[in-house]
N, C-alpha and C. Protein backbone atom coordinates (compact mmCIF):
# COMPACT_ATOMS: atom_id res chain seq x y z
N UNK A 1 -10.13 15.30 6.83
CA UNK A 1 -8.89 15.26 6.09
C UNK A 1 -7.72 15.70 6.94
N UNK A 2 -6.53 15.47 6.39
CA UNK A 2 -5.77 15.97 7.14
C UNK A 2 -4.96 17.15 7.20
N UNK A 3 -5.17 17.73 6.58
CA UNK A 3 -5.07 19.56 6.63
C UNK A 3 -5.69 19.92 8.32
N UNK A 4 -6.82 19.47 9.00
CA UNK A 4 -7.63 19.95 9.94
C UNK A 4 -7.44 19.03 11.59
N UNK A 5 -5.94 18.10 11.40
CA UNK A 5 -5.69 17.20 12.62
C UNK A 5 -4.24 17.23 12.64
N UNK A 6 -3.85 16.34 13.67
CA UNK A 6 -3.12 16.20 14.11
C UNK A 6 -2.89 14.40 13.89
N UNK A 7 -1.77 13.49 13.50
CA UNK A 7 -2.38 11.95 14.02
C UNK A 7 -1.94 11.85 14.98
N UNK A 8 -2.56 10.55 15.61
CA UNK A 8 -2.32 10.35 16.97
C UNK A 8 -1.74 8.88 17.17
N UNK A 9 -1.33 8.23 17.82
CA UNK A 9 -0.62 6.91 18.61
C UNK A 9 -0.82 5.84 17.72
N UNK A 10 -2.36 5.50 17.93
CA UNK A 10 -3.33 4.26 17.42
C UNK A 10 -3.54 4.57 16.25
N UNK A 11 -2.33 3.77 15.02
CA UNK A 11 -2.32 4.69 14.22
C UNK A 11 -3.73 3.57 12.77
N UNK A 12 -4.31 2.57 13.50
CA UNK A 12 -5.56 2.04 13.18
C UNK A 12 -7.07 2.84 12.80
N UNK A 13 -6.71 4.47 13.47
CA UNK A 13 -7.73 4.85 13.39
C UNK A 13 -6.94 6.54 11.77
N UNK A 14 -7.77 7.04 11.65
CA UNK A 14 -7.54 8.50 10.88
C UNK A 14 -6.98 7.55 9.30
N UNK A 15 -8.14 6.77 8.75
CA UNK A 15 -7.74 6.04 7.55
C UNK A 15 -9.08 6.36 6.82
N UNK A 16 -8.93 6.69 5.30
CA UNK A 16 -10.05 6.69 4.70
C UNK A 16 -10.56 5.89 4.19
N UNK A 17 -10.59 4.28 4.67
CA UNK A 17 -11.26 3.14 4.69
C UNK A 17 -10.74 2.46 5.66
N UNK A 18 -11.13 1.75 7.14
CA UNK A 18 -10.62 1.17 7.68
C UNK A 18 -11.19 -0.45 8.35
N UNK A 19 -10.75 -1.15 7.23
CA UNK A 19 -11.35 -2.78 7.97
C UNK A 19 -10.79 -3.48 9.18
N UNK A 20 -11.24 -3.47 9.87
CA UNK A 20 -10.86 -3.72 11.41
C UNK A 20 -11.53 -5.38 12.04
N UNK A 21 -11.08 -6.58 11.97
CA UNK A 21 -11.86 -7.58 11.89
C UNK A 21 -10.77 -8.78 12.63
N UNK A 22 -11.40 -8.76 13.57
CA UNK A 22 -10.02 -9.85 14.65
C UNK A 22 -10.88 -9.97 15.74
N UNK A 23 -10.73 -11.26 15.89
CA UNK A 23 -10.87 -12.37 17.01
C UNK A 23 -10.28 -11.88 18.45
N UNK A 24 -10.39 -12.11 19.24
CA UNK A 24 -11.70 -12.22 19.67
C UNK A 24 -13.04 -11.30 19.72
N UNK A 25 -12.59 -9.92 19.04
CA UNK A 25 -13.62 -9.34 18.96
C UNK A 25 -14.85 -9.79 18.37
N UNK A 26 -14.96 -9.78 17.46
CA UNK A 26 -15.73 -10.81 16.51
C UNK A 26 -16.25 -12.01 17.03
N UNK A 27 -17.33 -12.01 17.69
CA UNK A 27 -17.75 -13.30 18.30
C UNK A 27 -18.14 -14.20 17.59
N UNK A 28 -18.96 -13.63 16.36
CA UNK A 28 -19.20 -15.07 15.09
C UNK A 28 -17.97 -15.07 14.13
N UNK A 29 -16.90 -14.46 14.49
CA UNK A 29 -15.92 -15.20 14.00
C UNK A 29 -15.81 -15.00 12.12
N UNK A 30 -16.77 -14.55 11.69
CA UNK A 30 -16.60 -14.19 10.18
C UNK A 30 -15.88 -13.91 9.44
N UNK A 31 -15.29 -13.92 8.25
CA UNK A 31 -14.58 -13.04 7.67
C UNK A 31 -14.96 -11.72 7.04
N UNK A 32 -14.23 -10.93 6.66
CA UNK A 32 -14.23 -10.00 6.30
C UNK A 32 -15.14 -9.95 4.40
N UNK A 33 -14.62 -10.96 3.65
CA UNK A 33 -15.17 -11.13 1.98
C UNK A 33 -15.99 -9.96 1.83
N UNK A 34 -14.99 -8.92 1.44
CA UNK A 34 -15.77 -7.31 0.66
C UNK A 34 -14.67 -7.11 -0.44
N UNK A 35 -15.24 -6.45 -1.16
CA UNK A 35 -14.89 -5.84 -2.53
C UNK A 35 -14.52 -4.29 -2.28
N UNK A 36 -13.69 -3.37 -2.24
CA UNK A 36 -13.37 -1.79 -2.37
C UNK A 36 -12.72 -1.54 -3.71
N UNK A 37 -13.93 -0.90 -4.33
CA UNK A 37 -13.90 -0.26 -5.91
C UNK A 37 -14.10 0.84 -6.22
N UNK A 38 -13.55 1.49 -7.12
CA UNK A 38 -13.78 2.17 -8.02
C UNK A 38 -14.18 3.87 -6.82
N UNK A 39 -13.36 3.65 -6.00
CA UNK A 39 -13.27 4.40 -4.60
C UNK A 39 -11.83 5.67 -5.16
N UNK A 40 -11.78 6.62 -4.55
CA UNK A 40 -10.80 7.67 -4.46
C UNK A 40 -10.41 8.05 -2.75
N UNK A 41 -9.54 7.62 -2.31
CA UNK A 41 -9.40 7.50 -0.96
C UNK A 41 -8.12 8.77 -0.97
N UNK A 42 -8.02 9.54 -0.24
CA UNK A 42 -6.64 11.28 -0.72
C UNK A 42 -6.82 12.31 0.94
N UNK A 43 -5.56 11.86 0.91
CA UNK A 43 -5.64 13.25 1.98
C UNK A 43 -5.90 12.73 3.48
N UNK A 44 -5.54 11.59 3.97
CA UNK A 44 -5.51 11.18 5.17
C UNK A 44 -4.70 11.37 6.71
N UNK A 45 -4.88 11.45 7.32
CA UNK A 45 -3.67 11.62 8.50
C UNK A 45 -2.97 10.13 8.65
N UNK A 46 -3.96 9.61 8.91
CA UNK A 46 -2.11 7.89 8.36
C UNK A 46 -2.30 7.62 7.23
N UNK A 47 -3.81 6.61 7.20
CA UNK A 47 -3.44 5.47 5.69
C UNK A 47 -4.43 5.78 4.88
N UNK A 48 -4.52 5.66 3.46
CA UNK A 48 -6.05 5.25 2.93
C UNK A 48 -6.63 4.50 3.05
N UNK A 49 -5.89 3.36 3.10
CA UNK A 49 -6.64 2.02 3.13
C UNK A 49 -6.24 1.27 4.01
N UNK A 50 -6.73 0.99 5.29
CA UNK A 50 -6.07 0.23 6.28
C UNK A 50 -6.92 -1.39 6.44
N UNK A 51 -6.07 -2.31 6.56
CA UNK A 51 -6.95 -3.77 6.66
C UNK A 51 -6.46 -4.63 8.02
N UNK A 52 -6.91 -4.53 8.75
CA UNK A 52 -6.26 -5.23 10.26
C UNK A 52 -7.08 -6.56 10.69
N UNK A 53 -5.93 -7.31 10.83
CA UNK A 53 -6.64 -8.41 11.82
C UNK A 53 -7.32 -10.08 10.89
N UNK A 54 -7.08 -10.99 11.83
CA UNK A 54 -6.85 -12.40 11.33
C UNK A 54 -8.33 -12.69 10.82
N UNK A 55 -8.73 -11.84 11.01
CA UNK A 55 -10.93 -12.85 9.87
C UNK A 55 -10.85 -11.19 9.43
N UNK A 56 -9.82 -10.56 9.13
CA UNK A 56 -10.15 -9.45 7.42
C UNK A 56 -9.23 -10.26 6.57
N UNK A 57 -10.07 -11.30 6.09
CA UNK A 57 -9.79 -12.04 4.85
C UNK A 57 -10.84 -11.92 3.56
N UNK A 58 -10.12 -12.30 2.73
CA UNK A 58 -11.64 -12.36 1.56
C UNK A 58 -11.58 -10.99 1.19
N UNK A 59 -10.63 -10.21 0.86
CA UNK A 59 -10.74 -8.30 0.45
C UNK A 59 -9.66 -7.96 -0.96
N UNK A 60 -10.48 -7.68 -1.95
CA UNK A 60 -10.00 -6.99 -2.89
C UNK A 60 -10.13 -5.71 -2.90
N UNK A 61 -9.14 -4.98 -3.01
CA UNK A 61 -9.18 -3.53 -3.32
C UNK A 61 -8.27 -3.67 -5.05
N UNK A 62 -9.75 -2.83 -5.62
CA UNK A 62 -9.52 -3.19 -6.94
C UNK A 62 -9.72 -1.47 -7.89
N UNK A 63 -8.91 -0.91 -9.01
CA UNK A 63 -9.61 -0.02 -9.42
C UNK A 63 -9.68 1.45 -9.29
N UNK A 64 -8.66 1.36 -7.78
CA UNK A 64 -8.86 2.81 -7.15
C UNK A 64 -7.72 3.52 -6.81
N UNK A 65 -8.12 5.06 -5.99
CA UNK A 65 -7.23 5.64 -6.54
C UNK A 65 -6.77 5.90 -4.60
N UNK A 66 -5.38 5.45 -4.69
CA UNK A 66 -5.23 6.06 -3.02
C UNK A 66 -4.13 6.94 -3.39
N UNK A 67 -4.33 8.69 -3.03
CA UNK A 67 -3.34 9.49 -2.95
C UNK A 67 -3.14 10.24 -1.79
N UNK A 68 -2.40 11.08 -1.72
CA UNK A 68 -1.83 12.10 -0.76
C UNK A 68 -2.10 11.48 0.94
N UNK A 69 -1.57 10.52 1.31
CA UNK A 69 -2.20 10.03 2.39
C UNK A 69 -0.83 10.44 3.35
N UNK A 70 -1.16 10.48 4.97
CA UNK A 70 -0.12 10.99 5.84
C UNK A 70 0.12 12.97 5.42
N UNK A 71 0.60 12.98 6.70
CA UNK A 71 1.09 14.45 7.14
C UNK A 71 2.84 14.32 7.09
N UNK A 72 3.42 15.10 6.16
CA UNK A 72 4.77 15.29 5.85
C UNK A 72 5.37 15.22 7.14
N UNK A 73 5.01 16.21 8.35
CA UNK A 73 6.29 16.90 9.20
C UNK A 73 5.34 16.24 10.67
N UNK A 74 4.93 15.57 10.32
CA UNK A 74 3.73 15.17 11.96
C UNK A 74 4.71 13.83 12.34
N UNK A 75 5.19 13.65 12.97
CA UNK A 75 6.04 12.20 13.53
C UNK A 75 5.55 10.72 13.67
N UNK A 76 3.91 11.48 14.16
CA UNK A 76 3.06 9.97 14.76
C UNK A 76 2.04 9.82 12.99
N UNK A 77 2.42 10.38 12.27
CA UNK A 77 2.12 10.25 10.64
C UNK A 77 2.54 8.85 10.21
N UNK A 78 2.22 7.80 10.05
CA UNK A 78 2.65 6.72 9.43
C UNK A 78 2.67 7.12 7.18
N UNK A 79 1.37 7.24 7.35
CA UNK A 79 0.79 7.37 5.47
C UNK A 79 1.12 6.82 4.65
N UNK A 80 0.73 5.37 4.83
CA UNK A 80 0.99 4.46 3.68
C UNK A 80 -0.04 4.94 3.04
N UNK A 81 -0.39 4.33 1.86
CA UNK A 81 -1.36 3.99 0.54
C UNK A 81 -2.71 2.91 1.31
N UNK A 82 -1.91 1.93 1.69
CA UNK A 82 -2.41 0.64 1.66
C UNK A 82 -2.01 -0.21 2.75
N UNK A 83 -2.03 -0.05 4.01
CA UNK A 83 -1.29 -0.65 4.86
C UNK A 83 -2.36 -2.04 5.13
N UNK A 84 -1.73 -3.25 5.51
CA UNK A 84 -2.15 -4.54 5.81
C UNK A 84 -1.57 -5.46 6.79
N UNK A 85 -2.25 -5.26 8.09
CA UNK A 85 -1.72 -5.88 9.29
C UNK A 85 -2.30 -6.80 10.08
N UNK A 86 -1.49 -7.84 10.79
CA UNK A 86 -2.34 -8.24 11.70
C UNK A 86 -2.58 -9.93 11.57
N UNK A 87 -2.52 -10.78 10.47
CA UNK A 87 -2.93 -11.88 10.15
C UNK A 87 -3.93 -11.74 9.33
N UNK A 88 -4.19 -10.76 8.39
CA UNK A 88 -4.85 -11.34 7.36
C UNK A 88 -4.59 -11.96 6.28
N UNK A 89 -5.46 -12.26 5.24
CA UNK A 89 -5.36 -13.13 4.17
C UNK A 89 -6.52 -13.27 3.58
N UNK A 90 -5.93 -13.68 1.91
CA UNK A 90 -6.51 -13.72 0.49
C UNK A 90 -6.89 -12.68 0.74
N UNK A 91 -5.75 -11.59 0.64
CA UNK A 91 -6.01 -9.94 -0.04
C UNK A 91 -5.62 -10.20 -1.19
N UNK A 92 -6.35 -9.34 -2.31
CA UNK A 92 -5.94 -9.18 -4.15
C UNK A 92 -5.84 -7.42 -3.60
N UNK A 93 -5.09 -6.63 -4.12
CA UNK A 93 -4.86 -5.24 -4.61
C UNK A 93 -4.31 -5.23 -5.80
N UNK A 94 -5.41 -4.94 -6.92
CA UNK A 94 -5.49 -5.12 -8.23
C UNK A 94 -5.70 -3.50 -8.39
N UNK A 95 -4.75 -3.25 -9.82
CA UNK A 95 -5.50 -2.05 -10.60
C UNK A 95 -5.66 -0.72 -10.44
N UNK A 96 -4.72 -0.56 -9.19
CA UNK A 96 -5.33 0.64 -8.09
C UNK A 96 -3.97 1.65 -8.57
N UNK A 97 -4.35 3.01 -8.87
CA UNK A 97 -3.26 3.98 -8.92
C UNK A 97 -2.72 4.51 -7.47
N UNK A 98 -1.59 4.30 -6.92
CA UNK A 98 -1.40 4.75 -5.07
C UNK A 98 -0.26 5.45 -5.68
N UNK A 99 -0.10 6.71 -5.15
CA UNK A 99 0.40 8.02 -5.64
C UNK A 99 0.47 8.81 -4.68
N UNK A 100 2.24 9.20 -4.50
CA UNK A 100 2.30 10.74 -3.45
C UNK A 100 1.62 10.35 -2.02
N UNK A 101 1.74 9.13 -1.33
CA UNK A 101 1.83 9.26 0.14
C UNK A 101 2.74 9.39 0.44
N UNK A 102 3.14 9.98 2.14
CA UNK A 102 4.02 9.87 2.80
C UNK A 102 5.00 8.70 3.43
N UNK A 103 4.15 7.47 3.49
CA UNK A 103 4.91 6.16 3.91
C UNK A 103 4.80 5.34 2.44
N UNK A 104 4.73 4.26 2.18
CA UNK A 104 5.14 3.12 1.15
C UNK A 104 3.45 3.15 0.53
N UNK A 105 3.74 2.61 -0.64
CA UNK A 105 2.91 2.82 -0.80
C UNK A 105 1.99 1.77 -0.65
N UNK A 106 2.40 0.57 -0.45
CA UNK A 106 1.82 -0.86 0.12
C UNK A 106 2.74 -1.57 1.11
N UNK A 107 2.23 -1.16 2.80
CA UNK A 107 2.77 -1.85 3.43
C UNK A 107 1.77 -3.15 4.29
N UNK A 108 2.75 -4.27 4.14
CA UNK A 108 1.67 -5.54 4.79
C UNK A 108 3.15 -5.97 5.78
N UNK A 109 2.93 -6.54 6.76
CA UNK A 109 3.60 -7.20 7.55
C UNK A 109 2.76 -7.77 8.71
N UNK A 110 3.10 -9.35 8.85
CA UNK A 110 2.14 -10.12 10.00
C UNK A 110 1.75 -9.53 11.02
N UNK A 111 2.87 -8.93 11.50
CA UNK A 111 2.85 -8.21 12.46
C UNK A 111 2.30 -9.24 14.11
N UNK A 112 2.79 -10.61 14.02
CA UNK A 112 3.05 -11.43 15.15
C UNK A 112 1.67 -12.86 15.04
N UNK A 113 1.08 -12.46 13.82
CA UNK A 113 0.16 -13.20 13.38
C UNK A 113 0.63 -13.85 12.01
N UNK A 114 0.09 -15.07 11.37
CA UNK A 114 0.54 -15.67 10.49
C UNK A 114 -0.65 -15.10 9.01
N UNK A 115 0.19 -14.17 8.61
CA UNK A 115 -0.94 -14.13 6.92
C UNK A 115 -0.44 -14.78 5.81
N UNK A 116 -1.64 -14.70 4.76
CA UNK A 116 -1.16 -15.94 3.94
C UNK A 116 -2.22 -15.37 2.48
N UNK A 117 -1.62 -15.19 1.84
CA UNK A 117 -2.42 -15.68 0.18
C UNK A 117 -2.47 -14.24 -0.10
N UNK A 118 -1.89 -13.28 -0.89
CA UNK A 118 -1.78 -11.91 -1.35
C UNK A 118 -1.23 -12.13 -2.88
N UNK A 119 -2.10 -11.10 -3.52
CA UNK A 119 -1.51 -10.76 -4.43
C UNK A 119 -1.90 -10.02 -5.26
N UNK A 120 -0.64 -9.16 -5.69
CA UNK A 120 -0.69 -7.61 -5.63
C UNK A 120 -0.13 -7.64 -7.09
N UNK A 121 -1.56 -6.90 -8.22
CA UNK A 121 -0.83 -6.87 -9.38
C UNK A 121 -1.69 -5.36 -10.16
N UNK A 122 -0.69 -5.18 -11.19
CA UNK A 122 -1.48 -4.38 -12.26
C UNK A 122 -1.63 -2.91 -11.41
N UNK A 123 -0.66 -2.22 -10.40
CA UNK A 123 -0.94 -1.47 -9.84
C UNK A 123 0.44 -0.09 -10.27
N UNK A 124 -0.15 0.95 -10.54
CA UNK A 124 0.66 2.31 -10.85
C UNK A 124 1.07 2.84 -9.47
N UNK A 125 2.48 2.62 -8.92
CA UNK A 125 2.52 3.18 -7.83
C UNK A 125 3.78 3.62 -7.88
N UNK A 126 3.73 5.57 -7.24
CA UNK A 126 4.87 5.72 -7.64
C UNK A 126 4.72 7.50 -6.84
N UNK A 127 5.97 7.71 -6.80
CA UNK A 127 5.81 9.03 -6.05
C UNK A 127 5.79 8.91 -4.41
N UNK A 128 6.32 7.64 -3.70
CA UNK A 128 5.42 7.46 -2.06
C UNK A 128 6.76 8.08 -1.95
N UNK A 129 6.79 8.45 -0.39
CA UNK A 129 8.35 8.76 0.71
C UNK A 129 8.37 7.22 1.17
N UNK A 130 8.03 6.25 0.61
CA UNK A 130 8.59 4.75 1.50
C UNK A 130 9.41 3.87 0.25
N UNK A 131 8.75 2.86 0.35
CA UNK A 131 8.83 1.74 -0.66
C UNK A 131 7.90 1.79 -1.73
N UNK A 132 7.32 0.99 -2.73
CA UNK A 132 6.22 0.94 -3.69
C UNK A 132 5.55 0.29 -3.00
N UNK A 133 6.46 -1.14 -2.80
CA UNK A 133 5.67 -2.66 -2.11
C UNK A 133 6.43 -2.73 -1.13
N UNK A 134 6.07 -3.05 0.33
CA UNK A 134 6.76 -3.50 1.27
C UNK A 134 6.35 -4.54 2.18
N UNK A 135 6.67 -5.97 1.62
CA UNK A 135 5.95 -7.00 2.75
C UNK A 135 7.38 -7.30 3.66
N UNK A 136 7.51 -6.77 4.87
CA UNK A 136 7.96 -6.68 5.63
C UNK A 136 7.67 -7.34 7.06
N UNK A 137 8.71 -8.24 7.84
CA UNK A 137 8.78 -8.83 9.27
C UNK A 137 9.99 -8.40 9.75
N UNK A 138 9.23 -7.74 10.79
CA UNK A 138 10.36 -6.92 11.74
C UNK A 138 10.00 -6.78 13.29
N UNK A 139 10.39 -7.18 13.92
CA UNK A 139 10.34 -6.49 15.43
C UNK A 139 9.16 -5.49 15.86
N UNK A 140 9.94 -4.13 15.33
CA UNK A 140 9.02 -2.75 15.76
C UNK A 140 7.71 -2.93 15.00
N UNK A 141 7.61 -3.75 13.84
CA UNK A 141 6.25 -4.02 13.22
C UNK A 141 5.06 -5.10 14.24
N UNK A 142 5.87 -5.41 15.38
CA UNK A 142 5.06 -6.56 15.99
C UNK A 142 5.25 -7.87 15.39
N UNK A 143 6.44 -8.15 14.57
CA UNK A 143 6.48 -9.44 14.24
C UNK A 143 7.12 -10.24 15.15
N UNK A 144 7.09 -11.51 15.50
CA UNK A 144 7.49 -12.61 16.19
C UNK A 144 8.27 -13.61 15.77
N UNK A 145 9.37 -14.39 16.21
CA UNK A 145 10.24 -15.57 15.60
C UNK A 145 8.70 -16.37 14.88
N UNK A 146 7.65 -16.56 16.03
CA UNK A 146 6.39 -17.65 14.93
C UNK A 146 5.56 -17.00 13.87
N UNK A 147 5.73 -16.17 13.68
CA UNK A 147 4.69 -15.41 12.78
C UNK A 147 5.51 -15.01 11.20
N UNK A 148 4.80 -15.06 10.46
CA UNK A 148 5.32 -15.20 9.06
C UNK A 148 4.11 -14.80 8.30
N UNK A 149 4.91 -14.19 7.13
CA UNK A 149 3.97 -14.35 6.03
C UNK A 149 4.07 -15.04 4.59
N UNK A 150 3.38 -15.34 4.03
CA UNK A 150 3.00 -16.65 2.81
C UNK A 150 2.55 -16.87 1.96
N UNK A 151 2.94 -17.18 0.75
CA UNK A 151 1.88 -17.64 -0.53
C UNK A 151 1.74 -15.74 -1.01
N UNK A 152 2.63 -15.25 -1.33
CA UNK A 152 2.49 -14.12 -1.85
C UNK A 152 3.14 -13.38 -3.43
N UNK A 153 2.24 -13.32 -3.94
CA UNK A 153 2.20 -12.80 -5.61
C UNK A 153 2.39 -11.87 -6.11
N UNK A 154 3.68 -11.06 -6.50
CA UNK A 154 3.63 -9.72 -6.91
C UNK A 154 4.04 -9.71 -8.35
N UNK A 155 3.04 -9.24 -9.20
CA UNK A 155 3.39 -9.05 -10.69
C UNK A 155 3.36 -8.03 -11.21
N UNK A 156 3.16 -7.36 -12.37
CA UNK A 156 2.38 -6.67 -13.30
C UNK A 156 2.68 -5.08 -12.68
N UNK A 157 2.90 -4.43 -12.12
CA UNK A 157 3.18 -3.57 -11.01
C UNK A 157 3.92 -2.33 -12.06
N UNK A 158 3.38 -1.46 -11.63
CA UNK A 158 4.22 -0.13 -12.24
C UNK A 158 4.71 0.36 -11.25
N UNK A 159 6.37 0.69 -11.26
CA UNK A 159 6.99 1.36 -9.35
C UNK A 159 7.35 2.65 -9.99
N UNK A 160 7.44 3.68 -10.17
CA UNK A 160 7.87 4.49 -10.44
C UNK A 160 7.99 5.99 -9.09
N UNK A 161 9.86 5.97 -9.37
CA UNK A 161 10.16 7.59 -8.14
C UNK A 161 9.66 7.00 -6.86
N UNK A 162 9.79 6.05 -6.50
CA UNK A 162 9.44 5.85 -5.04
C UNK A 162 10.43 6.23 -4.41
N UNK A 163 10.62 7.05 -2.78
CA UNK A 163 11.67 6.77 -2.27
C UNK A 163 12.80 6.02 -1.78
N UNK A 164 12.31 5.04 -1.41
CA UNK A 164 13.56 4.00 -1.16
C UNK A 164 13.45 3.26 -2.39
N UNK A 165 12.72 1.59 -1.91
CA UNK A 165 12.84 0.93 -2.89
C UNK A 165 11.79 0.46 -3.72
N UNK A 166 11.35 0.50 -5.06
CA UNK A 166 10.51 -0.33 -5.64
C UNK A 166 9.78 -1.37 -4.95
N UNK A 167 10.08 -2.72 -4.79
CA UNK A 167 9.36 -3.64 -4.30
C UNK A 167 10.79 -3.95 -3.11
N UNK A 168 10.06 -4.51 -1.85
CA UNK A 168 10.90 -4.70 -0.86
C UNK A 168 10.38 -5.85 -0.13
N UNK A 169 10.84 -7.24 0.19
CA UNK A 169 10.61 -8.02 0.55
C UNK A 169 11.05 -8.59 1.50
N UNK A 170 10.92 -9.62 2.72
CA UNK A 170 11.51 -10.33 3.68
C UNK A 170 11.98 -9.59 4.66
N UNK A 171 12.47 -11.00 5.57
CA UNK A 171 12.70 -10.31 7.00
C UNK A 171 14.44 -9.64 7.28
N UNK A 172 14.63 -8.64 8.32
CA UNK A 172 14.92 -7.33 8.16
C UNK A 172 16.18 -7.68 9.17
N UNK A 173 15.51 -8.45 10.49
CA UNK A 173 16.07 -8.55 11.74
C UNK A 173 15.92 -9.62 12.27
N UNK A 174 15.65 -10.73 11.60
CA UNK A 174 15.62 -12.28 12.16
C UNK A 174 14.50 -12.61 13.24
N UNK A 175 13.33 -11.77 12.83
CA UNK A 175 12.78 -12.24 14.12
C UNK A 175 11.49 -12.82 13.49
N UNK A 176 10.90 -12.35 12.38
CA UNK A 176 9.59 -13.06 11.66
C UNK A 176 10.16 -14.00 10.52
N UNK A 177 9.47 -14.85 9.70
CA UNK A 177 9.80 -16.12 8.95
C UNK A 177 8.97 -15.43 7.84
């Protein structure tokens, strides 16, 4: 937990679920198609739920509870809820209470890869230091003039006391689509 660290750089790692699934690593090339339920993910040094990379496709996080994630006063602290990077796709985040992190409480951005098919409903989120929802293309995120993201669904959503903004969408700095 993070009471007992410090975070560090690579901020991919210190997550209390972390799907990590990109080419070329992946020599058979698979996708990711898992289910995360009925899980309590609290108290992380970056994220609770981190999903990286172009074959982590096929992932519902459904049901659960992501709180207290990130270190307040630590710099290299990102602490989203739910962060989603990299080129993935057909993520659902259904149902899930994300509460009292330090960063947003759902951040996805391509991040220089093209993702596609999200959608994010029926979720109590409220209390983060970021955004509620943040699908974001930006520069410092690793996004690219070719890289974009697509086909994305946000409904049903409870935002409540977030710091900045409720739901936050599109590009920032002209450099992702």
């Amino acid at each position: 937990g993070k009471t007992k660290m410090r975070a560090i750089v690579d901020d991919t790692f210190q997550s209390g679920i972390s799907v990590v699934n990109a080419s070329p690593t992946n020599k058979s090339n698979l996708y990711s198609n898992l289910v995360i339920e009925k899980v309590i993910v609290k108290n992380w040094a970056q994220y609770g739920i981190n999903i990286y990379g172009d074959l982590a496709r096929g992932i519902s996080i459904r049901n659960s509870k992501i709180l207290s994630n990130g270190i307040a006063h630590d710099r290299l602290s990102v602490g989203a809820g739910i962060v989603v990077t990299r080129g993935p796709g057909k993520v659902r985040i259904e149902g899930n209470t994300i509460t009292g992190n330090k960063g947003s409480g759902i951040f996805q951005s391509s991040a220089g890869l093209d993702s596609d098919d999200f959608t994010v409903s029926g979720n109590d989120i409220a209390d983060n230091g970021g955004d509620g929802i943040q699908f974001t293309e930006e520069a410092h995120y690793g996004a690219t003039a070719t890289s974009r993201t697509y086909n994305v669904a946000i409904f049903g959503n409870k935002l409540l006391r977030n710091r900045t903004n409720g739901i936050r969408v599109g590009t920032f700095d002209n450099v992702g689509r």
